[in-house]
Protein backbone atom coordinates (compact mmCIF):
# COMPACT_ATOMS: atom_id res chain seq x y z
CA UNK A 1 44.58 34.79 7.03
CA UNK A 2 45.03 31.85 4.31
CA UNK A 3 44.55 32.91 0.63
CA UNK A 4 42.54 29.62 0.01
CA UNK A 5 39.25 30.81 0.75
CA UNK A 6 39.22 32.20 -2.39
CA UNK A 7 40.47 28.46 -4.44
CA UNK A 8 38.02 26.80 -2.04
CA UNK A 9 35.11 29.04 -3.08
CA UNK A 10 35.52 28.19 -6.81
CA UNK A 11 36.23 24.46 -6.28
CA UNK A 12 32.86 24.59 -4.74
CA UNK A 13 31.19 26.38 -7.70
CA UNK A 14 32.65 24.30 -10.71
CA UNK A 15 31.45 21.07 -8.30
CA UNK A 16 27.73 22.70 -8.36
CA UNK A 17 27.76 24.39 -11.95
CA UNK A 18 27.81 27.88 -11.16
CA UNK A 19 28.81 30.45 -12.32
CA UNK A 20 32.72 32.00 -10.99
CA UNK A 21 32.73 33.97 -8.40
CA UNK A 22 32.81 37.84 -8.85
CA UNK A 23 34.88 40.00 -6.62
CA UNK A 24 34.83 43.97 -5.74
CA UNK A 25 36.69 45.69 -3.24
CA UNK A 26 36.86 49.26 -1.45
CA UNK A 27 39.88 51.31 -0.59
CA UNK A 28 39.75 53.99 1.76
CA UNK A 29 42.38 56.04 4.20
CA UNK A 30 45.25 57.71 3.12
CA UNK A 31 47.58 55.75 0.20
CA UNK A 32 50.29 54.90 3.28
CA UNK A 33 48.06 53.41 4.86
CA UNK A 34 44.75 52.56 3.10
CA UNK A 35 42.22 50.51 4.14
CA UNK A 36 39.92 47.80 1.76
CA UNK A 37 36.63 45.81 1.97
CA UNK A 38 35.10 43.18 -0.20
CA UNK A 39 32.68 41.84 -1.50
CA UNK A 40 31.99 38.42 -4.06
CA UNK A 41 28.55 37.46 -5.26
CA UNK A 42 28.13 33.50 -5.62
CA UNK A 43 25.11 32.07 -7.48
CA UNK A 44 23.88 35.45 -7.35
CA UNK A 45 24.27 36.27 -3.34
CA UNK A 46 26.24 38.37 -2.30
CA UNK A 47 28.89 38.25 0.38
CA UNK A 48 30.02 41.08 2.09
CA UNK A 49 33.52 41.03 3.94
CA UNK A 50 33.19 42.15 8.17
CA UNK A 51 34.85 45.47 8.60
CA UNK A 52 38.18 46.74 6.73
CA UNK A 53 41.61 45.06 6.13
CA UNK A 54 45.15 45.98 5.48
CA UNK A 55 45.00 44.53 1.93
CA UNK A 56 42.62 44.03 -1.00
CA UNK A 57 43.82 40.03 -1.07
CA UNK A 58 42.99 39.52 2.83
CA UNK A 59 39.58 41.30 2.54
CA UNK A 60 38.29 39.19 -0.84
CA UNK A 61 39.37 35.98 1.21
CA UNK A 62 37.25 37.04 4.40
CA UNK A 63 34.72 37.36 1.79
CA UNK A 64 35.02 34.08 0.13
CA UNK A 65 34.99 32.69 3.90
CA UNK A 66 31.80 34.11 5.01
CA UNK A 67 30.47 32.31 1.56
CA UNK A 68 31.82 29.21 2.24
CA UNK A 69 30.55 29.57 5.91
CA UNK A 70 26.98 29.74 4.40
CA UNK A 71 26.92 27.15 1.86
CA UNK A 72 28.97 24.38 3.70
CA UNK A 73 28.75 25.05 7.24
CA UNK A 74 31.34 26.88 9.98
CA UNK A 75 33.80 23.79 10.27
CA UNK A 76 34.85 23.95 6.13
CA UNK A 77 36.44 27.14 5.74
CA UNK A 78 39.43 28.08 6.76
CA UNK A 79 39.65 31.04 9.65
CA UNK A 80 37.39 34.09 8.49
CA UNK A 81 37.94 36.16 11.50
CA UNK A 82 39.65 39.14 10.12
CA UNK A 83 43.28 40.41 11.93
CA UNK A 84 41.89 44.07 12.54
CA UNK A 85 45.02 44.21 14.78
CA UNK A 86 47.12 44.39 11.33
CA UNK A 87 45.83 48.11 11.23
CA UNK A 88 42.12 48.58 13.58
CA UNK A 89 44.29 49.32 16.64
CA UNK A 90 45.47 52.93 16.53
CA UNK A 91 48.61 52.18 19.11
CA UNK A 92 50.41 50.27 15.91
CA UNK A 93 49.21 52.37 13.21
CA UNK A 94 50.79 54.56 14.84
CA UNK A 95 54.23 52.45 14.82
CA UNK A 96 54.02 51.91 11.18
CA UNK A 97 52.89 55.53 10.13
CA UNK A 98 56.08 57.74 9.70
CA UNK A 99 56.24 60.88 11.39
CA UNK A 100 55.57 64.09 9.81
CA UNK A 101 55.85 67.50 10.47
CA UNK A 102 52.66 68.45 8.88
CA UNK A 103 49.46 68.33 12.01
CA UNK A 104 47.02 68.31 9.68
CA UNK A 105 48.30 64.98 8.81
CA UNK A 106 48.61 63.51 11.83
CA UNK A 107 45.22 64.87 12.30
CA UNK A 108 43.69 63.03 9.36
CA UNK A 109 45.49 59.48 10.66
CA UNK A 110 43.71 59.78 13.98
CA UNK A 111 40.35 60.53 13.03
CA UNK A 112 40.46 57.63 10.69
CA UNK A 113 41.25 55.65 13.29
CA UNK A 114 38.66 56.17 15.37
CA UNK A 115 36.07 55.75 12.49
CA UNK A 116 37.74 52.30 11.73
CA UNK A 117 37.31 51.16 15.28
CA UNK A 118 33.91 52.27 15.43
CA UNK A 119 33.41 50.06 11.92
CA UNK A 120 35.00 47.29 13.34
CA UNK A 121 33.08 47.23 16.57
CA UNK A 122 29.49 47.64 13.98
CA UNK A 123 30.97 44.81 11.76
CA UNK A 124 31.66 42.56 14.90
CA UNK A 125 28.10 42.99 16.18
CA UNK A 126 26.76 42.44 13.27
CA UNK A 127 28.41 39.10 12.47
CA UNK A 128 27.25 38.22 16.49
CA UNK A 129 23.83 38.73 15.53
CA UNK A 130 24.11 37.07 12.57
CA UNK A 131 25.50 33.70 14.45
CA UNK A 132 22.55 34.42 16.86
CA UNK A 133 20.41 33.69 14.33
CA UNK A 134 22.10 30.84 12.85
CA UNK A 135 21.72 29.27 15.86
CA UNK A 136 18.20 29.83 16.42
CA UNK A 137 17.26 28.52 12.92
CA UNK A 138 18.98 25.36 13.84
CA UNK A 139 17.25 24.85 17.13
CA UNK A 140 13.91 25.05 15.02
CA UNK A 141 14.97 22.71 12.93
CA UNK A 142 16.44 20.72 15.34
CA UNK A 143 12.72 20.62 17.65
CA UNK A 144 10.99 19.61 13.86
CA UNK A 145 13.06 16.68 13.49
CA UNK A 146 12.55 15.51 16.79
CA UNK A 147 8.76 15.89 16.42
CA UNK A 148 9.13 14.08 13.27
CA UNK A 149 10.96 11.13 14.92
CA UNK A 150 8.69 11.03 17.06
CA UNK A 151 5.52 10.59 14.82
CA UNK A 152 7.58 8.08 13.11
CA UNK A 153 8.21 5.34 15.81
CA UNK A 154 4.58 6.13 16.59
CA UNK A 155 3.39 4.72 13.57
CA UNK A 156 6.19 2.21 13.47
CA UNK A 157 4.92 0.90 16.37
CA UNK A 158 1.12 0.92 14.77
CA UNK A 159 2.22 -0.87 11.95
CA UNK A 160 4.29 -3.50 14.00
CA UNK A 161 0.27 -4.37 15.90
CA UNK A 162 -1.00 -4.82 12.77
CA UNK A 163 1.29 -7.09 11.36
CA UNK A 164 1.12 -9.11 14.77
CA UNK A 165 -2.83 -8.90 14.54
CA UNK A 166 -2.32 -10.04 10.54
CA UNK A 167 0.39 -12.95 11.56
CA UNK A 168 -2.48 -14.51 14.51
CA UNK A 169 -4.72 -14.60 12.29
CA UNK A 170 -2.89 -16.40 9.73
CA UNK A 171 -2.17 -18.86 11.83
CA UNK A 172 -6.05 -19.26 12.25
CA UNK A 173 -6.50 -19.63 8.78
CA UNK A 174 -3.70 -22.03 8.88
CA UNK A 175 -5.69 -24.51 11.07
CA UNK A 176 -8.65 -23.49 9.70
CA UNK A 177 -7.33 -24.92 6.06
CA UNK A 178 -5.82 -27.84 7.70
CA UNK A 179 -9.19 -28.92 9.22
CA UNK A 180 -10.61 -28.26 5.41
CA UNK A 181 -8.33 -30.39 3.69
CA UNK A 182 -8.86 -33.21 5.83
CA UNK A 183 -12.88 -33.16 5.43
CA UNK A 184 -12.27 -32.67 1.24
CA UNK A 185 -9.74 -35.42 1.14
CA UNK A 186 -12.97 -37.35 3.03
CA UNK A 187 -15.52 -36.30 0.65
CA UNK A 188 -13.27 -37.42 -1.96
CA UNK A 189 -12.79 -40.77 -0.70
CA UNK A 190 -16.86 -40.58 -0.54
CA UNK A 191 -16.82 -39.78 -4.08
CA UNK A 192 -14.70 -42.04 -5.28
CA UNK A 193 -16.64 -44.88 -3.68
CA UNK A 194 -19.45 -43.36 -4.99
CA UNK A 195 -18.06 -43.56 -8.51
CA UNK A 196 -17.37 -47.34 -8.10
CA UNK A 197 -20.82 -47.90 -7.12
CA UNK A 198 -21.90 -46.12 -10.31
CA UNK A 199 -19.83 -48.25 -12.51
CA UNK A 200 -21.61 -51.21 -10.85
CA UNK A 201 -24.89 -50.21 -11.48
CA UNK A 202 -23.89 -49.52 -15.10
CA UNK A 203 -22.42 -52.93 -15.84
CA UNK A 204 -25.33 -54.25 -14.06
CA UNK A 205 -27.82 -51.99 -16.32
CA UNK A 206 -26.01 -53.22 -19.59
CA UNK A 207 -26.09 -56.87 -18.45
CA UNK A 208 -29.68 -56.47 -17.80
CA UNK A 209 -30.57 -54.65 -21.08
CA UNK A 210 -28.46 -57.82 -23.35
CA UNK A 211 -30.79 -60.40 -21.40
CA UNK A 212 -33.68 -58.18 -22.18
CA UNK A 213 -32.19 -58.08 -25.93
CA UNK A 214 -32.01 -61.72 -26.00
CA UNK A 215 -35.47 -62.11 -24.43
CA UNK A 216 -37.15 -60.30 -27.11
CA UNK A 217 -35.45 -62.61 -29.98
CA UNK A 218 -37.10 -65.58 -27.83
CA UNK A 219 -39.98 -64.88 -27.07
CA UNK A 220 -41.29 -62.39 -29.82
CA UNK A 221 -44.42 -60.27 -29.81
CA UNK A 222 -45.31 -61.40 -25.94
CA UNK A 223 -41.55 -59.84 -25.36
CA UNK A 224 -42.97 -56.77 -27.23
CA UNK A 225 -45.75 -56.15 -24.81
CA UNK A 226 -43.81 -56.78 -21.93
CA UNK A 227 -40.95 -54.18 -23.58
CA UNK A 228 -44.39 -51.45 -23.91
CA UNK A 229 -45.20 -52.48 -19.95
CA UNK A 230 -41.56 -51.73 -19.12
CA UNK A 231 -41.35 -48.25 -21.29
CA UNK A 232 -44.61 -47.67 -19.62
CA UNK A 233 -43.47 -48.31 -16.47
CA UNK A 234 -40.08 -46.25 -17.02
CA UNK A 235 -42.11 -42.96 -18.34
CA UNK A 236 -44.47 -42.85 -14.84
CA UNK A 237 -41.03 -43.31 -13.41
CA UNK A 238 -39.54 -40.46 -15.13
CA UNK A 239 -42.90 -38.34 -14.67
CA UNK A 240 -42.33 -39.71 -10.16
CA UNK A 241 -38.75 -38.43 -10.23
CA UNK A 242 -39.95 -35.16 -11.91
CA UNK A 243 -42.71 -34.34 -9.34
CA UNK A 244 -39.63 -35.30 -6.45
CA UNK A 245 -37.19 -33.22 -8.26
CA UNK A 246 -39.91 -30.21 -8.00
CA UNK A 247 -40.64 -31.03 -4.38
CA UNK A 248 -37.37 -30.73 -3.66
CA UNK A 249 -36.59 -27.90 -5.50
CA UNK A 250 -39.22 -26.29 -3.41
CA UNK A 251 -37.97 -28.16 -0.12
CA UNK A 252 -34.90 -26.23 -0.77
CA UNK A 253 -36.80 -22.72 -1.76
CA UNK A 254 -38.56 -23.51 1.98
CA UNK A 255 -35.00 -23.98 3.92
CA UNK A 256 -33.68 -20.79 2.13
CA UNK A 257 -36.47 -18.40 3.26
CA UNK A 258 -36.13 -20.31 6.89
CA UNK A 259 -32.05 -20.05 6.91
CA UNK A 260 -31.90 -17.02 5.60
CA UNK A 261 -31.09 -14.72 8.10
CA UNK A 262 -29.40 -17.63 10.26
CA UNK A 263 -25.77 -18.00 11.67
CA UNK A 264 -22.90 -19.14 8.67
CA UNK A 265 -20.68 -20.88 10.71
CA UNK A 266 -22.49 -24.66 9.81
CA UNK A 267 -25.33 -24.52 7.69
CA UNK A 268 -26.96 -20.99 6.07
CA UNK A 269 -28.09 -19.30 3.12
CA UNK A 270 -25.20 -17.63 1.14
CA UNK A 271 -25.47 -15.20 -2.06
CA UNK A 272 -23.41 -16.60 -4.73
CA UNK A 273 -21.51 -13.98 -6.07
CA UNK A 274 -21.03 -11.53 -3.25
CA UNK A 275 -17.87 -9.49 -2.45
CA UNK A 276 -16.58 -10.19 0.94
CA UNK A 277 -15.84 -6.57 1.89
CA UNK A 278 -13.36 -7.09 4.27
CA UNK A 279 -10.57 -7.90 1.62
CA UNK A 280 -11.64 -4.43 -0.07
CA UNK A 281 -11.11 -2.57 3.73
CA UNK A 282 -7.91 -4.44 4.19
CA UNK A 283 -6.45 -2.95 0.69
CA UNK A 284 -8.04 0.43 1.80
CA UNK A 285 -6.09 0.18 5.12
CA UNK A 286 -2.63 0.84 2.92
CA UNK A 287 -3.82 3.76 1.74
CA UNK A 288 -5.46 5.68 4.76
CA UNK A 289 -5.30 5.43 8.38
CA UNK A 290 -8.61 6.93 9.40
CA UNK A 291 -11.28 4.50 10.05
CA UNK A 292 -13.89 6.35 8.51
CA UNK A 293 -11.86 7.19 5.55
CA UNK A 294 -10.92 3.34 5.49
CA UNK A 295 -14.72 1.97 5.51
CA UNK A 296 -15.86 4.76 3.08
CA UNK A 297 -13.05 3.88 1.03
CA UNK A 298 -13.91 0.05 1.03
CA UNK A 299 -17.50 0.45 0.63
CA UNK A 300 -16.91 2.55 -2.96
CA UNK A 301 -14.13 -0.27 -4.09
CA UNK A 302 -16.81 -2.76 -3.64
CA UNK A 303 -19.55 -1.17 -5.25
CA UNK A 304 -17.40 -0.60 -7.70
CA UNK A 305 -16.21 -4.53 -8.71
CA UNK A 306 -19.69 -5.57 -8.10
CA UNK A 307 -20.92 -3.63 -10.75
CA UNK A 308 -18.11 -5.39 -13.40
CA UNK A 309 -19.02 -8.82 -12.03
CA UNK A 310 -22.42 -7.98 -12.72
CA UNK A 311 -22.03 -6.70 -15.93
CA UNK A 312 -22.83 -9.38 -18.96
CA UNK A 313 -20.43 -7.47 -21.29
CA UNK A 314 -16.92 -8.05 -19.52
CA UNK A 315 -16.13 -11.92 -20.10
CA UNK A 316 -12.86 -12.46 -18.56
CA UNK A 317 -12.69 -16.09 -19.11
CA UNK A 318 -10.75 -17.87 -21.79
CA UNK A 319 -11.70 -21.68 -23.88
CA UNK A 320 -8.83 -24.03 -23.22
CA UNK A 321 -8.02 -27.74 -24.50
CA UNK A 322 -6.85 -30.15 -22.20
CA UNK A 323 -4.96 -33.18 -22.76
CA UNK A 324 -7.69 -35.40 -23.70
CA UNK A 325 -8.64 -32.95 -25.90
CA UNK A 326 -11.83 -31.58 -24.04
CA UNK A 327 -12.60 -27.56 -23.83
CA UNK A 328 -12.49 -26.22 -20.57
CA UNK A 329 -13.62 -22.28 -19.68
CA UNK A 330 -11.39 -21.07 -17.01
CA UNK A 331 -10.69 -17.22 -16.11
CA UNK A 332 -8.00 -15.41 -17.86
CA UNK A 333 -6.03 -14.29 -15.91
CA UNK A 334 -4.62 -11.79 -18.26
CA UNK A 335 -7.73 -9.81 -18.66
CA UNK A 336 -6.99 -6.38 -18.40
CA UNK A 337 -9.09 -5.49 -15.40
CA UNK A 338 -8.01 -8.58 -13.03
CA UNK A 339 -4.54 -7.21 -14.00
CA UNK A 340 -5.12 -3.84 -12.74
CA UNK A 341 -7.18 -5.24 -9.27
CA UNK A 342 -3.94 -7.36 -8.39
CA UNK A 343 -1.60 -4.18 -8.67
CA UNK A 344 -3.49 -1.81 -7.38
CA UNK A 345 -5.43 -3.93 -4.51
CA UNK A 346 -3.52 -6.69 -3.91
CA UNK A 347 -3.96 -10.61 -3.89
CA UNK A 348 -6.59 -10.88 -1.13
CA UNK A 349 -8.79 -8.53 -3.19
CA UNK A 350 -7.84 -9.86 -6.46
CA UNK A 351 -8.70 -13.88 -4.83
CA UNK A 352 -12.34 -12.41 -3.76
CA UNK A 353 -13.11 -11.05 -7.34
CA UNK A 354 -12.22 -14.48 -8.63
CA UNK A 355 -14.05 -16.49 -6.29
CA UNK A 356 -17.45 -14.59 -7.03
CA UNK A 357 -17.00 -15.19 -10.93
CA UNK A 358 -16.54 -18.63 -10.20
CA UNK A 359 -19.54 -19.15 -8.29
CA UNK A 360 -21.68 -16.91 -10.54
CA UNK A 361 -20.29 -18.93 -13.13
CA UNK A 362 -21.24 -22.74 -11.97
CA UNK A 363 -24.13 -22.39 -10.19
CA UNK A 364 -26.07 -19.46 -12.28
CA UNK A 365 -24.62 -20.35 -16.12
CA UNK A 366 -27.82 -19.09 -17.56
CA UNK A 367 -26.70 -15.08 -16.69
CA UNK A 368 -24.34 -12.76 -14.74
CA UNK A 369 -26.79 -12.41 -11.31
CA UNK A 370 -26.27 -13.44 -7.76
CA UNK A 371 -28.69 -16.36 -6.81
CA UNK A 372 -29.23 -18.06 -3.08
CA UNK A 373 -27.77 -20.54 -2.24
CA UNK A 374 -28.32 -24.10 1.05
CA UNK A 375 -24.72 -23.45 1.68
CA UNK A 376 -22.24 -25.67 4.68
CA UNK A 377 -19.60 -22.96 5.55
CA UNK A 378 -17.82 -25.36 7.39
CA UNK A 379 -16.98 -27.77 4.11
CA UNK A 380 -17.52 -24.30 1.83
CA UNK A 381 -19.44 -26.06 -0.57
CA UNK A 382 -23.13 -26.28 -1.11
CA UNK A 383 -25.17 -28.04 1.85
CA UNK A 384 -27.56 -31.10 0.55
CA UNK A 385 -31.07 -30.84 1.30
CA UNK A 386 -30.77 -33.74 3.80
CA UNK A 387 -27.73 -31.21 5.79
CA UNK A 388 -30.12 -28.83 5.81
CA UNK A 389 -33.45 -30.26 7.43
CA UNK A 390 -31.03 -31.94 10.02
CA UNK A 391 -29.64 -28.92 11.13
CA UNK A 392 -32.83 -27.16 11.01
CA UNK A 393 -34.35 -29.94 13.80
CA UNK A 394 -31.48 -29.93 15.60
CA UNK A 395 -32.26 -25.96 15.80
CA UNK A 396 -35.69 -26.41 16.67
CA UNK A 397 -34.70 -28.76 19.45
CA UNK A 398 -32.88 -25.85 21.10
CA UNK A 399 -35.32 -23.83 20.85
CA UNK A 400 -37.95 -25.94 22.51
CA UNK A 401 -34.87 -27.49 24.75
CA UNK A 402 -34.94 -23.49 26.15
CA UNK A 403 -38.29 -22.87 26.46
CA UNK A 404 -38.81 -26.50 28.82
CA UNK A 405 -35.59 -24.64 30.50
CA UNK A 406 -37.54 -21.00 30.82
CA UNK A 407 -41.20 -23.12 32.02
C-alpha cells in the first residue's frame, strides 16, 4: 500500500482550512510479530482503519484512505484495501515466525491467528455494508435529481407558451398601433386645416373690426348706436352659445347614462383614471403560478396604486420651461414611488399608472377623482358629441333591424 494517503489527506485539509490530521494507532500480538490499527480524525470525524496490519505506517495510510474515500469520492485515493495476506493468513505467519521449542508459544501464535482472521472477516463485512449503503444513498439522490429535471423542463416548457402567447399578441398590438398612427396622422392633417381656417377667420375678424374703427370716425354718434346694436347683438349671442353649451353639456350627460354599460370597441363611456388590471395580473404572473394566487395578487396591487392616484397629497409632476420660454407640468419621472413601480412591477404596470395621472390630470384639473367620460376606443381619444348620437342611431337601427327580423 502507497504511503501517500497520508500527504494526500493533508493537502486536502490545508486546501479547505482545517485543522491537521490527528493519528492513533493500536499494537497487539506478540513483539515478533505484532499487529496495529489506526485511526485519524479529520475536521473532527473520525476514521477508523478496516482490520489489523503488519505495520503502524500501512494501517495510518488505510486510515487516511477511507478519509479521503469519504470526502472526495472512491476514484481519488489511492488503493485502501489492506494486504491482510502480509500477516491475516496463518499458513505464512507461520513461514516468518521462527520455531521454538517452547508450546506454549506456538500456542499463543495460533490462537492469535484465528482471532485476526475472524477480525478481518468482521472488518470486511463491515466495509461491504458500508459500500451498500453508499450506494443506496446515491440512488436516492440520483431518483431526486431526476424528479427535479423533470419538473424543470415542465415549467420550461410553460414558460416557452407564454412567451409564444406574449409574442402573438404583440404582433396584434403591432397592427393595432399601425392602424392608430395612420388615423392620428389624419386627424392631424384635420387639425392643421382646421388651424388655417382659424387664422382666416381671424384676419377676417381684424379686417372687419379696422372698417368698423374707421366707420365710427365717419359717421359719429349714428356709428355709436349702431356699435350699442352690435354689443347688443354680441351679448344675446354670448347668452345663445351659453344655453347650447349647457344643452350640450347635458346632451353629453344623456349619451353617458345611455353608453354606459355599452361595448368599448367604437364608441363607450370610459372612467378617466382607471387602472387597467390586466398589466397588474401580468406583473403578478412573475411572481406566482397559481391562478388564484395570481388574480388575488393583482386585485391588492391595484387597489393599492389606485389609492396613490387618488390621493391629493402625492404630486408627482414637475414645472418645466420650454424653449419659447413657456411652463409646462409634465410627470417626474423621478418621483420616488414611479421609481419603485418600474422595478418592482415592470414597464407595462409602470405605463398604466402614468396613463391614469395623465387623464386625471387634463380632463379633471379641478381635483384628483375619476370622472366619465364620451370616449372612441378606436382613435383612444375622447368621442365628439356628434360620434356619439351617430353611433347611438346606428345602434338603434339594429335593434329595430332585429326585431322586423324576429316579426
Amino acid at each position: 500500500m502507497s504511503m501517500s494517503n497520508k500527504t494526500m489527506l493533508q493537502e486536502l485539509c490545508v486546501k479547505r482550512g482545517w485543522v491537521a490530521p490527528k493519528y492513533s494507532s493500536t499494537k497487539q500480538g506478540p513483539d515478533h510479530v505484532p499487529q496495529f490499527s489506526a485511526t485519524v480524525v479529520v475536521n473532527g470525524v473520525s476514521f477508523a482503519s478496516q482490520g489489523f496490519l503488519s505495520s503502524k505506517k500501512e494501517a495510518e495510510a488505510f486510515a487516511a484512505g477511507i478519509a479521503l474515500e469519504k470526502y472526495l469520492g472512491p476514484q481519488t485515493q489511492l488503493p485502501i484495501t489492506p494486504k491482510f495476506n502480509s500477516f491475516s493468513s496463518p499458513v505464512k505467519v507461520a513461514h516468518v515466525v521462527p520455531q521454538y521449542n517452547n508450546v506454549a508459544r506456538v500456542e499463543e501464535n495460533q490462537a492469535w491467528n484465528e482471532t485476526n482472521a475472524i477480525q478481518e472477516k468482521k472488518g470486511a463485512d463491515e466495509l461491504e455494508q458500508l459500500l451498500a449503503k453508499e450506494r443506496k444513498l446515491w440512488h436516492i439522490e440520483k431518483l431526486q435529481l431526476e424528479m427535479k429535471n423533470l419538473e424543470l423542463v415542465n415549467a420550461i416548457e410553460v414558460k416557452n407558451n407564454e412567451v409564444q402567447r406574449f409574442e402573438k399578441k404583440l404582433e396584434h398590438m403591432k397592427e393595432m398601433a399601425t392602424m392608430e398612427q395612420k388615423k392620428t396622422k389624419s386627424m392631424i392633417s384635420l387639425a392643421e386645416e382646421k388651424k388655417r381656417e382659424n387664422e382666416k377667420l381671424h384676419t377676417k375678424v381684424a379686417e372687419l373690426e379696422k372698417l368698423l374703427q374707421a366707420k365710427h370716425a365717419v359717421d359719429g354718434d349714428m356709428e355709436v348706436k349702431k356699435i350699442n346694436s352690435l354689443s347688443d347683438f354680441s351679448n344675446a349671442l354670448v347668452v345663445k352659445e351659453q344655453s347650447y353649451n349647457d344643452e350640450l353639456q347635458e346632451s353629453r350627460k344623456l349619451l353617458i347614462n345611455a353608453l354606459r354599460d355599452g361595448s368599448k370597441v367604437s364608441i363607450g363611456v370610459k372612467r378617466l383614471g382607471d387602472l387597467d388590471w390586466k398589466a397588474f395580473q401580468d406583473a403578478a404572473k412573475r411572481e406566482y403560478f397559481v391562478i388564484e394566487e395570481v388574480n388575488e395578487r393583482a386585485m391588492e396591487l391595484c387597489s393599492k396604486w389606485e389609492n396613490h392616484i387618488g390621493d391629493p397629497d402625492w404630486n408627482p409632476f414637475k414645472i418645466i420651461t420650454d424653449m419659447r420660454g413657456r411652463n409646462k407640468e409634465i410627470v417626474d419621472e423621478e418621483d420616488e414611488k414611479l421609481k419603485n413601480l418600474k422595478e418592482e412591477l415592470g414597464d407595462e404596470a409602470y405605463e398604466v399608472v402614468i396613463t391614469a395621472l395623465l387623464e386625471m390630470k387634463e380632463y379633471n384639473p379641478s381635483g384628483r377623482y375619476k370622472v366619465e367620460e364620451l370616449w372612441n376606443f378606436q382613435l383612444g381619444r375622447k368621442a365628439s358629441l356628434i360620434e356619439g348620437v351617430q353611433y347611438l342611431l346606428k345602434q338603434l337601427d339594429l335593434v329595430n333591424t332585429k326585431k322586423r327580423q324576429r316579426n
